[in-house]
N, C-alpha and C. Protein backbone atom coordinates (compact mmCIF):
# COMPACT_ATOMS: atom_id res chain seq x y z
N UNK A 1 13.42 4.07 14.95
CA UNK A 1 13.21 3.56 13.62
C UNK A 1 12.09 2.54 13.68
N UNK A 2 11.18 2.51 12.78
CA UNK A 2 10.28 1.56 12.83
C UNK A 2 10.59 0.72 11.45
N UNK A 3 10.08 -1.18 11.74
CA UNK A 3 10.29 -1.90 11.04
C UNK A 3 8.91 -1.69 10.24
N UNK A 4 9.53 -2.08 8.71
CA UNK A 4 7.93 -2.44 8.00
C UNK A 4 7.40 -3.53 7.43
N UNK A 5 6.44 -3.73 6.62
CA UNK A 5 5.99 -5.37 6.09
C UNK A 5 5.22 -5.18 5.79
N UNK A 6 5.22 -5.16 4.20
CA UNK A 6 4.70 -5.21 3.15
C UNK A 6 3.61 -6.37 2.72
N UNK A 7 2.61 -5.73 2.96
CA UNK A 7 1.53 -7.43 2.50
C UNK A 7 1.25 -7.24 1.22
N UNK A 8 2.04 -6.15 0.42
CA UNK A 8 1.37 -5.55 -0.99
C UNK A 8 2.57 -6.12 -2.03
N UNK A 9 2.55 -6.48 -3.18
CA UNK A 9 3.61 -6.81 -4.10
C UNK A 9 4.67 -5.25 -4.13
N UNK A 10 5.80 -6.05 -4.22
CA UNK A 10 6.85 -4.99 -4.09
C UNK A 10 6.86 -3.75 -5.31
N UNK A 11 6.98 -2.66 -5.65
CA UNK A 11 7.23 -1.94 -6.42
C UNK A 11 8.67 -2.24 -7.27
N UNK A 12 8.30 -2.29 -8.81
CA UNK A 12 9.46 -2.33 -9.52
C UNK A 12 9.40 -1.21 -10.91
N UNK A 13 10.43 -0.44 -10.79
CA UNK A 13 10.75 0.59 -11.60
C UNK A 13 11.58 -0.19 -12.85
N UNK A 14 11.62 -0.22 -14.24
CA UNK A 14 12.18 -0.63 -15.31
C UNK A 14 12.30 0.62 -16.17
N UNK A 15 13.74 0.96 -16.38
CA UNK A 15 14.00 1.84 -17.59
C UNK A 15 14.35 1.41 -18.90
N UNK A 16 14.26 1.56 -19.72
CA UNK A 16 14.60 1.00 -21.13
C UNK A 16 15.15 1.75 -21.69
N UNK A 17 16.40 1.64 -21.93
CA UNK A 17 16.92 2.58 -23.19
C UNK A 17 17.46 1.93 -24.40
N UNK A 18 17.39 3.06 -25.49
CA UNK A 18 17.53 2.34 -26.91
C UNK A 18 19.21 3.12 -27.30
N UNK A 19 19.66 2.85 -28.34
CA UNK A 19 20.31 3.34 -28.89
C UNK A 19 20.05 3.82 -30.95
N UNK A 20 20.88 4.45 -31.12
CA UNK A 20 20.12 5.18 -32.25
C UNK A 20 21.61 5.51 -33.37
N UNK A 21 21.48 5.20 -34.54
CA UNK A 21 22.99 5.58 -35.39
C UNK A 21 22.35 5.55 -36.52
N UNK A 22 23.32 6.34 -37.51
CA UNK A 22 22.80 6.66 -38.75
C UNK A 22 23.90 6.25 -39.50
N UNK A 23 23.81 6.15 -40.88
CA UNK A 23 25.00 6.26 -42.14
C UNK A 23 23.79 4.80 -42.72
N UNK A 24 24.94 4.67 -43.86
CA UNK A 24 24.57 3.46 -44.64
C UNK A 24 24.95 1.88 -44.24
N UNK A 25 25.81 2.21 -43.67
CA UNK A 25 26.33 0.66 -42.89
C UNK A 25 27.79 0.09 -43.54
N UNK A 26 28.37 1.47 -44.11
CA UNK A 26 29.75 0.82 -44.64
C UNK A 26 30.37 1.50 -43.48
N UNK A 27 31.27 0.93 -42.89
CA UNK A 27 31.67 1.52 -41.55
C UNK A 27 33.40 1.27 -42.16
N UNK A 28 33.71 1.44 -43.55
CA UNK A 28 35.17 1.14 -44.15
C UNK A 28 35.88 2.74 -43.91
N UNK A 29 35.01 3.64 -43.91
CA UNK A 29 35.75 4.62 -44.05
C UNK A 29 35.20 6.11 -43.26
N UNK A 30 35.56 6.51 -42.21
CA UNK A 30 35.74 7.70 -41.54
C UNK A 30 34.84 8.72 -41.71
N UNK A 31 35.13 9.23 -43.31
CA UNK A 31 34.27 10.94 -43.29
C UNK A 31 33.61 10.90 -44.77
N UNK A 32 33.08 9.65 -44.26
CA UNK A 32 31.58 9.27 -45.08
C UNK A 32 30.85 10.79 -44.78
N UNK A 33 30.31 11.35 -45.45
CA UNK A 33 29.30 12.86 -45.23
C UNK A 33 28.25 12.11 -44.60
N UNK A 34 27.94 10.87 -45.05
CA UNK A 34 26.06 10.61 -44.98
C UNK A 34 26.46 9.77 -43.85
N UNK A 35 27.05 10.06 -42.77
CA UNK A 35 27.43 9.22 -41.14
C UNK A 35 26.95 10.27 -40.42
N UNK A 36 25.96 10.57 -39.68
CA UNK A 36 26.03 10.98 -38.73
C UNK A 36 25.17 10.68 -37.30
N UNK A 37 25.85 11.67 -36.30
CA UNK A 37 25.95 11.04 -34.99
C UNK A 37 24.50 11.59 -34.46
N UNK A 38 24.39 10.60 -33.69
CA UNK A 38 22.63 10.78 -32.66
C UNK A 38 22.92 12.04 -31.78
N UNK A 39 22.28 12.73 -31.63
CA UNK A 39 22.14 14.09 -30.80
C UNK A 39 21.23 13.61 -29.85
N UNK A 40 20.58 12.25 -29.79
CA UNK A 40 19.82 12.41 -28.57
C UNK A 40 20.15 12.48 -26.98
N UNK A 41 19.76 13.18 -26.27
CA UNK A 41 20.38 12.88 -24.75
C UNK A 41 20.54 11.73 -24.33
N UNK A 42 20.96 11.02 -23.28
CA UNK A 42 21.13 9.64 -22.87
C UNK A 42 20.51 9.74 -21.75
N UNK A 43 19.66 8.33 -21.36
CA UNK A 43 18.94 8.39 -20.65
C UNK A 43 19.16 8.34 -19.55
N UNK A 44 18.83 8.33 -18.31
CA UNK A 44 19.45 8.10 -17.13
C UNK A 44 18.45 7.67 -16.22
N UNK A 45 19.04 6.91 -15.19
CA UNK A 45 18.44 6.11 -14.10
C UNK A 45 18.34 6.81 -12.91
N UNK A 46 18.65 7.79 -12.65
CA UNK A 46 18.73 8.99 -12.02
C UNK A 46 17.05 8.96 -11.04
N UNK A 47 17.31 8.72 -9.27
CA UNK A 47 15.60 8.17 -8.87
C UNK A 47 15.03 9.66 -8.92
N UNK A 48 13.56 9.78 -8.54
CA UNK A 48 13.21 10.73 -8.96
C UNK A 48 12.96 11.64 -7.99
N UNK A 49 12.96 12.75 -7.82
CA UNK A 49 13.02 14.23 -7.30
C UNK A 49 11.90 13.96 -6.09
N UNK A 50 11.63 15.14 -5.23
CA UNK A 50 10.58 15.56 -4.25
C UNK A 50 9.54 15.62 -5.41
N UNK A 51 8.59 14.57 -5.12
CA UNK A 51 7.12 14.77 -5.85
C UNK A 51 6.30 15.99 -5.39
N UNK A 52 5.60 16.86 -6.63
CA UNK A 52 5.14 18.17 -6.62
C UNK A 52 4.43 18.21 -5.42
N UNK A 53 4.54 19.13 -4.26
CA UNK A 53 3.79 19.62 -3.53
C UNK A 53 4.09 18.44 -2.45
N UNK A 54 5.16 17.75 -2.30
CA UNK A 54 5.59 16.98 -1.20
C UNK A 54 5.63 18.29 0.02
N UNK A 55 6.01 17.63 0.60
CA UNK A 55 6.93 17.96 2.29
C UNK A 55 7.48 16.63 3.28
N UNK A 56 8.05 17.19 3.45
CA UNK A 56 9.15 16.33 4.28
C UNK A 56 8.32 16.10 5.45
N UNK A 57 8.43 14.83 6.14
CA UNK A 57 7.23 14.36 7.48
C UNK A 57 7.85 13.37 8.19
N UNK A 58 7.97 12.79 9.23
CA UNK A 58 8.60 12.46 9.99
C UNK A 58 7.76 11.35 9.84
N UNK A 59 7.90 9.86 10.22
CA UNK A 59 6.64 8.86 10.74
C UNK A 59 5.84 8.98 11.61
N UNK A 60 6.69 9.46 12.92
CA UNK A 60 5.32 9.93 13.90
C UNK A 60 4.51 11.12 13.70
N UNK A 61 4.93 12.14 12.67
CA UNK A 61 3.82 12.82 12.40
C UNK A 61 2.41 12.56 11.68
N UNK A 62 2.97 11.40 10.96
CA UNK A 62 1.48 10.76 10.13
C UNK A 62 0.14 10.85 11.07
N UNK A 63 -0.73 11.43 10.32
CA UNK A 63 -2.45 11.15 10.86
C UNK A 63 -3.04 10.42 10.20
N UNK A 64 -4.13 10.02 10.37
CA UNK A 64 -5.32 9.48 10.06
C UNK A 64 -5.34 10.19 8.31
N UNK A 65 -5.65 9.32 7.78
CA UNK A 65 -5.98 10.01 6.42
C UNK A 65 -4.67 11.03 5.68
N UNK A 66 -3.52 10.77 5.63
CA UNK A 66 -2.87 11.35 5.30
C UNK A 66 -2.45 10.68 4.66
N UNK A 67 -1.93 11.45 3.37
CA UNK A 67 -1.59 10.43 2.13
C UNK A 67 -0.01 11.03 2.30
N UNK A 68 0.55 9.81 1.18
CA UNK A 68 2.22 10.06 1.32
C UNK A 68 2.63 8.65 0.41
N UNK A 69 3.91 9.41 -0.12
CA UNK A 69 5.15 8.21 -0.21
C UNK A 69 5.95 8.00 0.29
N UNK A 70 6.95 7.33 -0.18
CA UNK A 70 8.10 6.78 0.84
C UNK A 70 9.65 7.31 0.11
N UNK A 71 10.51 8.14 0.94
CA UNK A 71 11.34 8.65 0.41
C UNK A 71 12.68 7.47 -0.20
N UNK A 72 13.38 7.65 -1.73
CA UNK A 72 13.70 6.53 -2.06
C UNK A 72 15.05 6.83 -1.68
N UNK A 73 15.90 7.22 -0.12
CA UNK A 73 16.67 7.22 0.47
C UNK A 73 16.97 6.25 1.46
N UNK A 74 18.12 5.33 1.25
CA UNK A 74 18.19 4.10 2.59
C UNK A 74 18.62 4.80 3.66
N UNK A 75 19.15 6.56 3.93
CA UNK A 75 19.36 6.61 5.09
C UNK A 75 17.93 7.10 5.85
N UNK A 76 17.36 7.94 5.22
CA UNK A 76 15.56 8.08 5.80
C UNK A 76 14.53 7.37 5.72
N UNK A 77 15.02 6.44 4.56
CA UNK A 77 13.64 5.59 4.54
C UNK A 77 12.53 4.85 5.56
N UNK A 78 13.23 4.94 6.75
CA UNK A 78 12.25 4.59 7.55
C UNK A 78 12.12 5.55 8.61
N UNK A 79 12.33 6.94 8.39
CA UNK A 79 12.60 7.85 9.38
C UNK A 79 11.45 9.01 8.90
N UNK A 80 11.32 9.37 7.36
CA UNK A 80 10.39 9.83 7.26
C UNK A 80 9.91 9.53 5.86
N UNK A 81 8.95 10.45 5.41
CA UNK A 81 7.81 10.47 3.90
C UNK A 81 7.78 11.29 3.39
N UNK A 82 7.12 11.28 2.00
CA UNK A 82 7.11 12.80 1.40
C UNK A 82 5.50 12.51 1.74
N UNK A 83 4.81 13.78 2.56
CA UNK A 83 3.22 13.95 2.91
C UNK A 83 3.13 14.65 1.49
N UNK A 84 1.77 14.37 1.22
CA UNK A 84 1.03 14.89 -0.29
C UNK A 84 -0.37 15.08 0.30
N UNK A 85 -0.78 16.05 -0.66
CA UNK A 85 -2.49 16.08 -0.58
C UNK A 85 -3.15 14.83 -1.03
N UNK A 86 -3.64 14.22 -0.76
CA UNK A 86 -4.83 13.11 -1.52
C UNK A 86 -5.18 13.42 -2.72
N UNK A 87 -5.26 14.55 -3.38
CA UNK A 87 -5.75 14.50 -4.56
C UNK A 87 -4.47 14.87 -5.57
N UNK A 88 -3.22 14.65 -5.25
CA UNK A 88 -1.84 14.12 -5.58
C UNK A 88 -1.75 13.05 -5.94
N UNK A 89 -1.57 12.79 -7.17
CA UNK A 89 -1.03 10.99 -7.05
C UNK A 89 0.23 10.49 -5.98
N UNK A 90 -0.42 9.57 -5.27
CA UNK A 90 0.61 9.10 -4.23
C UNK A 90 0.31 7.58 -3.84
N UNK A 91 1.50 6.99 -3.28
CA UNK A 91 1.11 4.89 -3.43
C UNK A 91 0.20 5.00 -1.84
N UNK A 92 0.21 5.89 -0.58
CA UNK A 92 -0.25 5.39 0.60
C UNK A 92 -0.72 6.67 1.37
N UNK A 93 -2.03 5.90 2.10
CA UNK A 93 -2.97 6.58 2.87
C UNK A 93 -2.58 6.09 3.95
N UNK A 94 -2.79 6.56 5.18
CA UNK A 94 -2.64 5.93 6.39
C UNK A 94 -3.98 5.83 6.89
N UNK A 95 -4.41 5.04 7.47
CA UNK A 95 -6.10 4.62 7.97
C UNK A 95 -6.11 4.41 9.36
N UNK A 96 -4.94 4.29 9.97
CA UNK A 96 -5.05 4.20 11.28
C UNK A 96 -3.81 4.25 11.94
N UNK A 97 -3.58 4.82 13.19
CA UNK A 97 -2.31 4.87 13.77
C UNK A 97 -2.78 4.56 15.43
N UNK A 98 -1.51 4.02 16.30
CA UNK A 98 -1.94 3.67 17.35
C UNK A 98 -1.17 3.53 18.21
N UNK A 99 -0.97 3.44 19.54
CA UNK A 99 0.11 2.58 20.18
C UNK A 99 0.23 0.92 20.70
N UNK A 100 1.50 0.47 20.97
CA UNK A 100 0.88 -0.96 20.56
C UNK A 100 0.41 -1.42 22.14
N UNK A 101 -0.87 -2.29 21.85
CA UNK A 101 -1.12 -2.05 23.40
C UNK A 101 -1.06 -4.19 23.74
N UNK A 102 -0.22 -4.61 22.61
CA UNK A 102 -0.25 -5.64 23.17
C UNK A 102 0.51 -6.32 24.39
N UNK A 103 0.67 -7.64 24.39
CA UNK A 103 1.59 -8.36 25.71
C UNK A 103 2.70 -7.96 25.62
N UNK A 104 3.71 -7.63 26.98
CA UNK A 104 4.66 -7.13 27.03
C UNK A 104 4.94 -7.75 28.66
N UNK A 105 6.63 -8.09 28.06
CA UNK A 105 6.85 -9.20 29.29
C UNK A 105 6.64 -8.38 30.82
N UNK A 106 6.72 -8.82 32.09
CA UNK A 106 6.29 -8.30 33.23
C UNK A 106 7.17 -6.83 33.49
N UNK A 107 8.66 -6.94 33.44
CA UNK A 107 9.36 -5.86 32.94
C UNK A 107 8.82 -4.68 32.67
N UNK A 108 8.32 -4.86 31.73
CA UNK A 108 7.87 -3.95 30.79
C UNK A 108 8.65 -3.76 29.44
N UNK A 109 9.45 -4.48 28.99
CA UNK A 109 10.71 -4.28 28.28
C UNK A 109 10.13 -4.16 26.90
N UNK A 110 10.90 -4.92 25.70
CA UNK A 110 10.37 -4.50 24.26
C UNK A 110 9.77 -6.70 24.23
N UNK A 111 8.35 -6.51 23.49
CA UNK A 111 8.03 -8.15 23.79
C UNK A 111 8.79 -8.60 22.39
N UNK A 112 9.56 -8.59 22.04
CA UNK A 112 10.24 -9.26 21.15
C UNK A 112 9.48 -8.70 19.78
N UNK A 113 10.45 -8.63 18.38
CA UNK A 113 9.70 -8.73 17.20
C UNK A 113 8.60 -9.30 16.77
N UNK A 114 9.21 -10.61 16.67
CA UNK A 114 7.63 -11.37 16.57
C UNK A 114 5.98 -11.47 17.42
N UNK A 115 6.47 -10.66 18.45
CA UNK A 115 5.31 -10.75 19.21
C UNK A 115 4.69 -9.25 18.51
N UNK A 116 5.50 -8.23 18.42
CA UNK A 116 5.10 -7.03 17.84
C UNK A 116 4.47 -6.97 16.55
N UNK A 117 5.13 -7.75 15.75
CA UNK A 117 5.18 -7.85 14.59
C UNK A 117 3.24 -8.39 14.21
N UNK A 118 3.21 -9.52 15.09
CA UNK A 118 2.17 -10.57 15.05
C UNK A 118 0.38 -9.36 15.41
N UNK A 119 0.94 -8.46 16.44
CA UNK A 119 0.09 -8.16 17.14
C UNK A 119 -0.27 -7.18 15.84
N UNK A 120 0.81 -5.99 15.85
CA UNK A 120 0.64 -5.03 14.76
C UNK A 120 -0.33 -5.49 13.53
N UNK A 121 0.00 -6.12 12.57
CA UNK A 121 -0.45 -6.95 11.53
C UNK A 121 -1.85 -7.24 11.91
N UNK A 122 -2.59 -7.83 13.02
CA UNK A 122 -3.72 -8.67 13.50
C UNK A 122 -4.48 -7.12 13.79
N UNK A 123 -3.85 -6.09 14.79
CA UNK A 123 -4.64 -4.64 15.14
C UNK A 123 -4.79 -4.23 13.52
N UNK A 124 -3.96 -3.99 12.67
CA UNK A 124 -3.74 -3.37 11.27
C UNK A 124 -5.13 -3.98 10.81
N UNK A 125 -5.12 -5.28 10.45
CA UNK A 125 -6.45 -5.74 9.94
C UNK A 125 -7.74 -5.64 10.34
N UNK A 126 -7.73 -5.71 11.61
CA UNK A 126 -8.90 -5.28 12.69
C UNK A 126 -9.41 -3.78 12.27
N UNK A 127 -8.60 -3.09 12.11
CA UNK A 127 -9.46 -1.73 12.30
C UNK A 127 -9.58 -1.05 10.60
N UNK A 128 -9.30 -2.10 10.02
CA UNK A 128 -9.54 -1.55 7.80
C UNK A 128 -10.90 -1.65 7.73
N UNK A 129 -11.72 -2.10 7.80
CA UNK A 129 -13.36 -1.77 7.58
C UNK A 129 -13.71 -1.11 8.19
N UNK A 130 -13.42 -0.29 9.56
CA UNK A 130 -13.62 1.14 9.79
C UNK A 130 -13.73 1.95 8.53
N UNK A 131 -12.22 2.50 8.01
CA UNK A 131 -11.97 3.54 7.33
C UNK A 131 -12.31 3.16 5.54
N UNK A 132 -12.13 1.42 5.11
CA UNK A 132 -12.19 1.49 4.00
C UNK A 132 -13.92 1.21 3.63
N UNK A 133 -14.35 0.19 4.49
CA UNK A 133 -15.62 0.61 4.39
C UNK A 133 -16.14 -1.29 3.63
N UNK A 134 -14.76 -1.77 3.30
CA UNK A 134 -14.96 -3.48 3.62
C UNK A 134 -13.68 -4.56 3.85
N UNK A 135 -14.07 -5.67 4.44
CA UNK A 135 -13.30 -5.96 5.09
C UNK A 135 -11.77 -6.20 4.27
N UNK A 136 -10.85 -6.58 4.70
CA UNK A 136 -9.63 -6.59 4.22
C UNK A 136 -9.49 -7.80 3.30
N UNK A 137 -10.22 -8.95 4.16
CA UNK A 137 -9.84 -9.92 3.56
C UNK A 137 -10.66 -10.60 1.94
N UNK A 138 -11.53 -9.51 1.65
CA UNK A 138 -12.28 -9.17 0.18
C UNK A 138 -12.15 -8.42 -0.20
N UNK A 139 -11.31 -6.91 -0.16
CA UNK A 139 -10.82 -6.24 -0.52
C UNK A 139 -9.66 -6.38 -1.55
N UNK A 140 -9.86 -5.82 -2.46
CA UNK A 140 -8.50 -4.94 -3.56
C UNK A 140 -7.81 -4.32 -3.09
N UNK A 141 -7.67 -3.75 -1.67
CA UNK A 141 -6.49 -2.83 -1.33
C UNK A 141 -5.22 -3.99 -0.53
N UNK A 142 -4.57 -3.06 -0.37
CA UNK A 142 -3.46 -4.22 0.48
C UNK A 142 -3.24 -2.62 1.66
N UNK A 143 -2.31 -4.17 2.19
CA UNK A 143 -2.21 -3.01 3.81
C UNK A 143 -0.55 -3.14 3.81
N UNK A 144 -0.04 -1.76 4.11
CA UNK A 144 1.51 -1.88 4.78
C UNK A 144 1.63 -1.50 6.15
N UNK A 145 2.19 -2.02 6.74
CA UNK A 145 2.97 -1.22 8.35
C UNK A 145 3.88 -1.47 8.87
N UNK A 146 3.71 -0.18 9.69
CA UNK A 146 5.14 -0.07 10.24
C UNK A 146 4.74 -0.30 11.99
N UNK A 147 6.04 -0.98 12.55
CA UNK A 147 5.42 -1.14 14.00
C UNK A 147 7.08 -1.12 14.62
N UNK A 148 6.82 -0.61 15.90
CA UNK A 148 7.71 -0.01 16.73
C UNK A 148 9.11 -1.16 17.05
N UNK A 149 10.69 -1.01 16.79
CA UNK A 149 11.52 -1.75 16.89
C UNK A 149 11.64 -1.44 18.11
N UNK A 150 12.96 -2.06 18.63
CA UNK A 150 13.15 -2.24 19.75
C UNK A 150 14.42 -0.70 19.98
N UNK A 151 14.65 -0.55 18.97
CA UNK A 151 15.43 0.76 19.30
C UNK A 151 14.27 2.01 19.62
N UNK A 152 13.40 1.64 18.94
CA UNK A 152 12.12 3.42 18.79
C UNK A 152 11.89 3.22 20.28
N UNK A 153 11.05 1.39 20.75
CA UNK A 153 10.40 1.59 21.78
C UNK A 153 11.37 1.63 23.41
N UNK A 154 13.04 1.97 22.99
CA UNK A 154 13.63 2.02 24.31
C UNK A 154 13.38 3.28 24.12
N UNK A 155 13.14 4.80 23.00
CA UNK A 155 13.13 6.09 23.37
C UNK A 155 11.66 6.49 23.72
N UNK A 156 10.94 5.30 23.79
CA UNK A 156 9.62 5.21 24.08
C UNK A 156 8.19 5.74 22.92
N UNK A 157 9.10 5.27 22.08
CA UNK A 157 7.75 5.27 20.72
C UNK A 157 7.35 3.98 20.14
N UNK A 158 5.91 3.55 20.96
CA UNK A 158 5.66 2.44 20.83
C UNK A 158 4.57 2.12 19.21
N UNK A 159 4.54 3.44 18.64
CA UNK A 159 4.11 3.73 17.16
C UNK A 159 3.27 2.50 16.30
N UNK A 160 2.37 1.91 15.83
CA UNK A 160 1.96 1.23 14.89
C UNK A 160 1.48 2.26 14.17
N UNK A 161 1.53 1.97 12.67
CA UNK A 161 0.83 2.80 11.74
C UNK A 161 0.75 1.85 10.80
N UNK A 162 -0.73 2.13 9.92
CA UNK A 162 -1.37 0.94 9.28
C UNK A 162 -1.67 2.15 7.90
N UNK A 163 -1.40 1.59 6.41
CA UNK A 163 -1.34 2.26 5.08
C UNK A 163 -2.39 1.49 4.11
N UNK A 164 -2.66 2.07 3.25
CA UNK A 164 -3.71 1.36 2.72
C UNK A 164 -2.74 1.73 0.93
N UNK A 165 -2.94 1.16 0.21
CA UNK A 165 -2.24 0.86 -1.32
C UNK A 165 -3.02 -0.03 -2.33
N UNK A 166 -2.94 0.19 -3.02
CA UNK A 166 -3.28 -0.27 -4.57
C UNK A 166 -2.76 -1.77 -4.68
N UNK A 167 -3.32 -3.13 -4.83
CA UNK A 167 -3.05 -4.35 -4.66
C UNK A 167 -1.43 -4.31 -5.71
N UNK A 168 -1.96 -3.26 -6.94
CA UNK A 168 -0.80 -3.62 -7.58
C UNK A 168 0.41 -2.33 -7.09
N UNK A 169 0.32 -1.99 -6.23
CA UNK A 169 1.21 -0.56 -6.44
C UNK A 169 1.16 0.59 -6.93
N UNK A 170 -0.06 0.87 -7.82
CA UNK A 170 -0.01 1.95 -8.94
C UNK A 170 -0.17 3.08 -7.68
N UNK A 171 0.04 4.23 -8.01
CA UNK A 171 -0.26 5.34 -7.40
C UNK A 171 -2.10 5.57 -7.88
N UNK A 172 -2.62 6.17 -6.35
CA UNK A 172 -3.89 7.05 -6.41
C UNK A 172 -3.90 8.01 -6.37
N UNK A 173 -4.74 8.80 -6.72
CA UNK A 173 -5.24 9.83 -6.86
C UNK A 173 -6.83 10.28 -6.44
N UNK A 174 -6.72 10.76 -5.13
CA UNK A 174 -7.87 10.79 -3.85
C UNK A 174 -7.91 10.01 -2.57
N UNK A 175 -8.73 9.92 -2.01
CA UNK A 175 -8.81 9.34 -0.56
C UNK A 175 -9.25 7.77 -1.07
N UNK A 176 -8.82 6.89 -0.10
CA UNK A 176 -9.35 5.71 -0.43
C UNK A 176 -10.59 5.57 1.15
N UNK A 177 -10.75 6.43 2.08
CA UNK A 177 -11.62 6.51 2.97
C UNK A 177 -12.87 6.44 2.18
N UNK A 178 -14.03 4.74 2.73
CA UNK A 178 -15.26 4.95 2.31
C UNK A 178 -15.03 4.46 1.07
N UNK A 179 -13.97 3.85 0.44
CA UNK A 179 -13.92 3.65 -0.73
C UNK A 179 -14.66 2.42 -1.01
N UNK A 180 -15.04 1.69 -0.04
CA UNK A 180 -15.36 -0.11 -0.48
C UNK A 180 -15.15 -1.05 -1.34
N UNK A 181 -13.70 -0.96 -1.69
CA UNK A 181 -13.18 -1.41 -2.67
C UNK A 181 -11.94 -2.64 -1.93
C-alpha cells in the first residue's frame, strides 16, 4: 500500500436537493382534488460509477504520462485507479515515477516515514519542470504523491509516483505535458 499527500486543496462534492408540493395551502382536508403529489424522483447521493472508458490499474502499473482518477472505494483506494485516456476528463497525470533512492539505515530496513515522506516530496518537486515545462514553485498546477509504506517496501516496492492536478481540483481534459502553466 502506498501512503499519499496531497499538496492540492481537497476535493469536495455538494448535492442539493429541493423538495416540491402542490395544492393551495389548506392542508384542513384530505381529498382536496387541487392537492397533488410531486412525481419527481428523489435525489440521491449515490458516488459515481466507473468513468467512461476507465479501466481498472493497479499503482504500480502507472507510467509516465498516464492520466487517471482515484477510485472512491476505502478498500482500493490506495491499491489502484481508474486509467483514462488524456483526452477524458480526469483530476491526474502522472509526470514521473521512480524508486526511492534515498538514505536508508545501514540495515537496509524501511528509513522511517518521515524520512520517505521528506525525500519523496523534495524528488516529486525536482523533476516537475522536466515534464510540465515550469517550475513548481510558479506554477498553477499542484503535485500529489504517493511514496512507498513500510508494508509495500517489506514486499519490496520501493514505488514513488508524482501526479500533476488542477490547483483547484477541477478535472482536465488533455495532457498537462509541456503545458507551462
Amino acid at each position: 500500500m502506498l501512503r499519499s499527500s496531497a499538496v492540492a486543496a481537497v476535493l469536495t462534492l455538494a448535492v442539493v436537493a429541493g423538495a416540491c408540493s402542490g395544492g393551495d395551502g389548506d392542508s384542513s382536508s384530505g381529498d382536496d382534488p387541487e392537492v397533488t403529489a410531486s412525481t419527481e424522483a428523489p435525489v440521491t447521493t449515490a458516488p459515481p460509477g466507473v468513468p467512461p472508458g476507465a479501466v481498472e490499474l493497479g499503482f504500480g502499473d502507472l507510467e509516465i504520462g498516464q492520466c487517471f482518477d482515484t477510485i472512491d472505494d476505502p478498500v482500493v483506494t490506495e491499491l489502484a485507479v481508474w486509467a483514462l485516456d488524456c483526452a477524458t476528463p480526469h483530476t491526474f497525470e502522472v509526470y514521473d515515477q521512480f524508486d526511492y533512492e534515498g538514505e536508508t539505515p545501514d540495515e537496509g530496513g524501511y528509513p522511517g516515514i518521515q524520512v520517505v515522506q521528506d525525500w519523496s516530496e523534495q524528488a516529486c518537486h525536482d523533476r516537475f519542470e522536466a515534464f510540465v515545462g515550469k517550475r513548481w514553485t510558479v506554477s498553477e498546477l499542484e503535485i500529489q504523491l504517493w511514496w512507498p509504506t513500510e508494508e509495500s517496501w517489506d514486499r519490496g516496492d520501493d514505488t514513488v509516483i508524482c501526479a500533476l492536478l488542477e490547483d483547484d481540483g477541477d478535472k482536465v481534459t488533455g495532457t498537462l505535458r509541456g503545458a507551462a502553466r
